[in-house]
C-alpha atoms as a PDB file:
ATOM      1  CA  UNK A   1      -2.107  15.480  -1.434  1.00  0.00           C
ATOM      2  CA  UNK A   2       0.705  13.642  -2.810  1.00  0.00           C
ATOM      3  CA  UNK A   3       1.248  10.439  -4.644  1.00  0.00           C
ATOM      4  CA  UNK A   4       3.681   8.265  -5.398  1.00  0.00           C
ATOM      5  CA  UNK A   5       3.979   5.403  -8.247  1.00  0.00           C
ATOM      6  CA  UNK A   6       6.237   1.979  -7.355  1.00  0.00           C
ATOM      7  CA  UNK A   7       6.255  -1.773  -8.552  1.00  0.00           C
ATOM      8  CA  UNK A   8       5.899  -3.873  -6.071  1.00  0.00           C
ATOM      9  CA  UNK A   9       9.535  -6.090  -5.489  1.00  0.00           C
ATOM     10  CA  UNK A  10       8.802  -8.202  -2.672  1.00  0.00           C
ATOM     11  CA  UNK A  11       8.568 -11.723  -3.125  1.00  0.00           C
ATOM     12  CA  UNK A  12       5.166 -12.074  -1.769  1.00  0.00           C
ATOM     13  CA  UNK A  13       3.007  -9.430  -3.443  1.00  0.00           C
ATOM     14  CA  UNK A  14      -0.253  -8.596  -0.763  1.00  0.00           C
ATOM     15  CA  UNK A  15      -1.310 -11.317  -0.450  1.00  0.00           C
ATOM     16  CA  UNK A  16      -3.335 -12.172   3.195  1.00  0.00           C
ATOM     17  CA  UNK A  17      -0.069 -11.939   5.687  1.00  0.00           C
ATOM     18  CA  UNK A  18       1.531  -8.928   4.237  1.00  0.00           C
ATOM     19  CA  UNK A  19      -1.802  -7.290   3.781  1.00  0.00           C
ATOM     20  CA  UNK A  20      -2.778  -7.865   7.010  1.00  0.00           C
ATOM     21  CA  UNK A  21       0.624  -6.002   8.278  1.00  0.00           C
ATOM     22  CA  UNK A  22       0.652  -3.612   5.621  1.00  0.00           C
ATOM     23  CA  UNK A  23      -2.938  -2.031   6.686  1.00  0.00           C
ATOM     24  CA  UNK A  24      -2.512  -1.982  10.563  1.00  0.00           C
ATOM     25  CA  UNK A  25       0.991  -0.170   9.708  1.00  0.00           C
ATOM     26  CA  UNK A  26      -1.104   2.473   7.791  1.00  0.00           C
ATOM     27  CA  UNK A  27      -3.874   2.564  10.184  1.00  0.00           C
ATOM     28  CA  UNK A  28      -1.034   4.489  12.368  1.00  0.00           C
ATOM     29  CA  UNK A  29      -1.011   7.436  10.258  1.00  0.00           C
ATOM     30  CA  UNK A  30      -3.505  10.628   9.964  1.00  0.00           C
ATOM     31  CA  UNK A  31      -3.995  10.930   6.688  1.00  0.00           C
ATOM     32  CA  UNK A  32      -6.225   9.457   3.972  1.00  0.00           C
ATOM     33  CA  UNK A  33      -4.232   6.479   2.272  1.00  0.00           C
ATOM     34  CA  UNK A  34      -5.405   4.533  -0.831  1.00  0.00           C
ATOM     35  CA  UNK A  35      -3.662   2.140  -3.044  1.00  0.00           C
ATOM     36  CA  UNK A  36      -4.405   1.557  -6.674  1.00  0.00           C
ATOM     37  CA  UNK A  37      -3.543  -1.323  -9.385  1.00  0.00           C
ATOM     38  CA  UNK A  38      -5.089  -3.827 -11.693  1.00  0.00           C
ATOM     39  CA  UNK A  39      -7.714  -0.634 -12.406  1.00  0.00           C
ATOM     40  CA  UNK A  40      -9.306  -0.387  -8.842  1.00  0.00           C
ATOM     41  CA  UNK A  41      -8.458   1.584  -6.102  1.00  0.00           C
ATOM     42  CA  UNK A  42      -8.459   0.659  -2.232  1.00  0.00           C
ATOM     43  CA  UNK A  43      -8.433   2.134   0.978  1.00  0.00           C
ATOM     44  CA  UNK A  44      -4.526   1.439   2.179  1.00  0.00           C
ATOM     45  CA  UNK A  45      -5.842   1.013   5.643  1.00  0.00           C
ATOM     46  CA  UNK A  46      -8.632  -1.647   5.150  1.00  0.00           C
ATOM     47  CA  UNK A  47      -7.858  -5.405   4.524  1.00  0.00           C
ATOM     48  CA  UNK A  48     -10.630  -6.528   2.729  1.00  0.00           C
ATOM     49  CA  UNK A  49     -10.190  -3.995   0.314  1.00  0.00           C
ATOM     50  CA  UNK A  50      -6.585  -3.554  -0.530  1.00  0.00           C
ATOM     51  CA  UNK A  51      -6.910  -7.795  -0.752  1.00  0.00           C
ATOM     52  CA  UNK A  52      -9.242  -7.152  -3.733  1.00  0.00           C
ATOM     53  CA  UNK A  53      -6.423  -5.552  -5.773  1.00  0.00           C
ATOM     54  CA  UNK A  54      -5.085  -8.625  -6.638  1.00  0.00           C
ATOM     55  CA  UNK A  55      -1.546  -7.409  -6.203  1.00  0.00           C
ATOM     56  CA  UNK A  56       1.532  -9.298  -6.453  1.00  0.00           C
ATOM     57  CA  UNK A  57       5.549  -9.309  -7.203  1.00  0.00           C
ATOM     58  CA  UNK A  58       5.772  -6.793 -10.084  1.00  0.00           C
ATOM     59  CA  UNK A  59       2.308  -5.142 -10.192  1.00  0.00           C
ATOM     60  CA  UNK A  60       2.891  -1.600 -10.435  1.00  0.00           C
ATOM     61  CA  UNK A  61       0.360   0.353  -7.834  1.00  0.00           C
ATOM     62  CA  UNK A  62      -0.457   3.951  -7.384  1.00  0.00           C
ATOM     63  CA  UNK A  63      -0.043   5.139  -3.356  1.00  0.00           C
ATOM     64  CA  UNK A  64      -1.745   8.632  -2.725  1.00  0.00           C
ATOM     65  CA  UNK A  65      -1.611   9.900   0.943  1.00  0.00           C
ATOM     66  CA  UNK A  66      -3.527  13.243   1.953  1.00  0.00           C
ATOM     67  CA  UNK A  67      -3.438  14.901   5.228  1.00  0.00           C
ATOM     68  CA  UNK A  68      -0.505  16.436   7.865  1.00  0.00           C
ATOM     69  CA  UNK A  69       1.684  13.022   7.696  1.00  0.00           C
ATOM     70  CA  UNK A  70       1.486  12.243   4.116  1.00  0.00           C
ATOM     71  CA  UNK A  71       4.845  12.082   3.281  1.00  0.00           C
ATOM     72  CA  UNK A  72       6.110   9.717   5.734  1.00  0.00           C
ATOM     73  CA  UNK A  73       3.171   7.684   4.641  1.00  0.00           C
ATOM     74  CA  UNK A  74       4.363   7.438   1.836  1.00  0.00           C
ATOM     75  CA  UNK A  75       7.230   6.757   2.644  1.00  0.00           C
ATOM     76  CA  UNK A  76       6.429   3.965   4.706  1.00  0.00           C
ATOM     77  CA  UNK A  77       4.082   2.326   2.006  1.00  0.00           C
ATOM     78  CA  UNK A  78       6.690   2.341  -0.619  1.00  0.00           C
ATOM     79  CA  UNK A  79       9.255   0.902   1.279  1.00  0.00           C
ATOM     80  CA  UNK A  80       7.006  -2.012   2.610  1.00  0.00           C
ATOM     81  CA  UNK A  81       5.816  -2.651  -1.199  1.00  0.00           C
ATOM     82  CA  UNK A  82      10.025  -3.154  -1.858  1.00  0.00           C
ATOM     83  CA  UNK A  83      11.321  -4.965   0.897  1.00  0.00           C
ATOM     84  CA  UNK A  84      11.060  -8.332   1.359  1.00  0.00           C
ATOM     85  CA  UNK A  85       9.292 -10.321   3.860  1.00  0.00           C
ATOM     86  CA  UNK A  86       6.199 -13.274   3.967  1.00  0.00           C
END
């Protein structure tokens, strides 16, 4: 299992679009993804619940991928949560 800490830079935060893209990205990968920040914790490949987290520009979230592809998960996740988009 690893994890990964990063602040979220994009201009848009998760809200509805970029969660919407963000969990069919990680729906493409093996292993067990979750997302944490504001004190709950979500599954990274579910809408409804990573929309719950409440996470926008600057929010600081906890990514933690287990299973064979973790770290290109992870890598993918961290660089979606610092790149820009809508």
């Amino acid at each position: 299992m690893k994890e990964l800490t990063v602040v979220i830079t994009n201009e848009s935060g998760l809200h509805a679009r970029p969660a919407t893209t963000f969990t069919q990205m990680n729906a493409k990968f093996a292993s067990k993804l979750t997302i944490a920040a504001n004190g709950k914790t979500a599954d990274a490949k579910s809408i409804l619940t990573v929309l719950t987290l409440g996470a926008t520009k600057d929010t600081s979230v906890v990514l933690t991928a287990d299973g064979p592809d973790e770290e290109e998960a992870l890598a993918a996740m961290s660089k979606f949560l610092t790149t820009n988009h809508d």
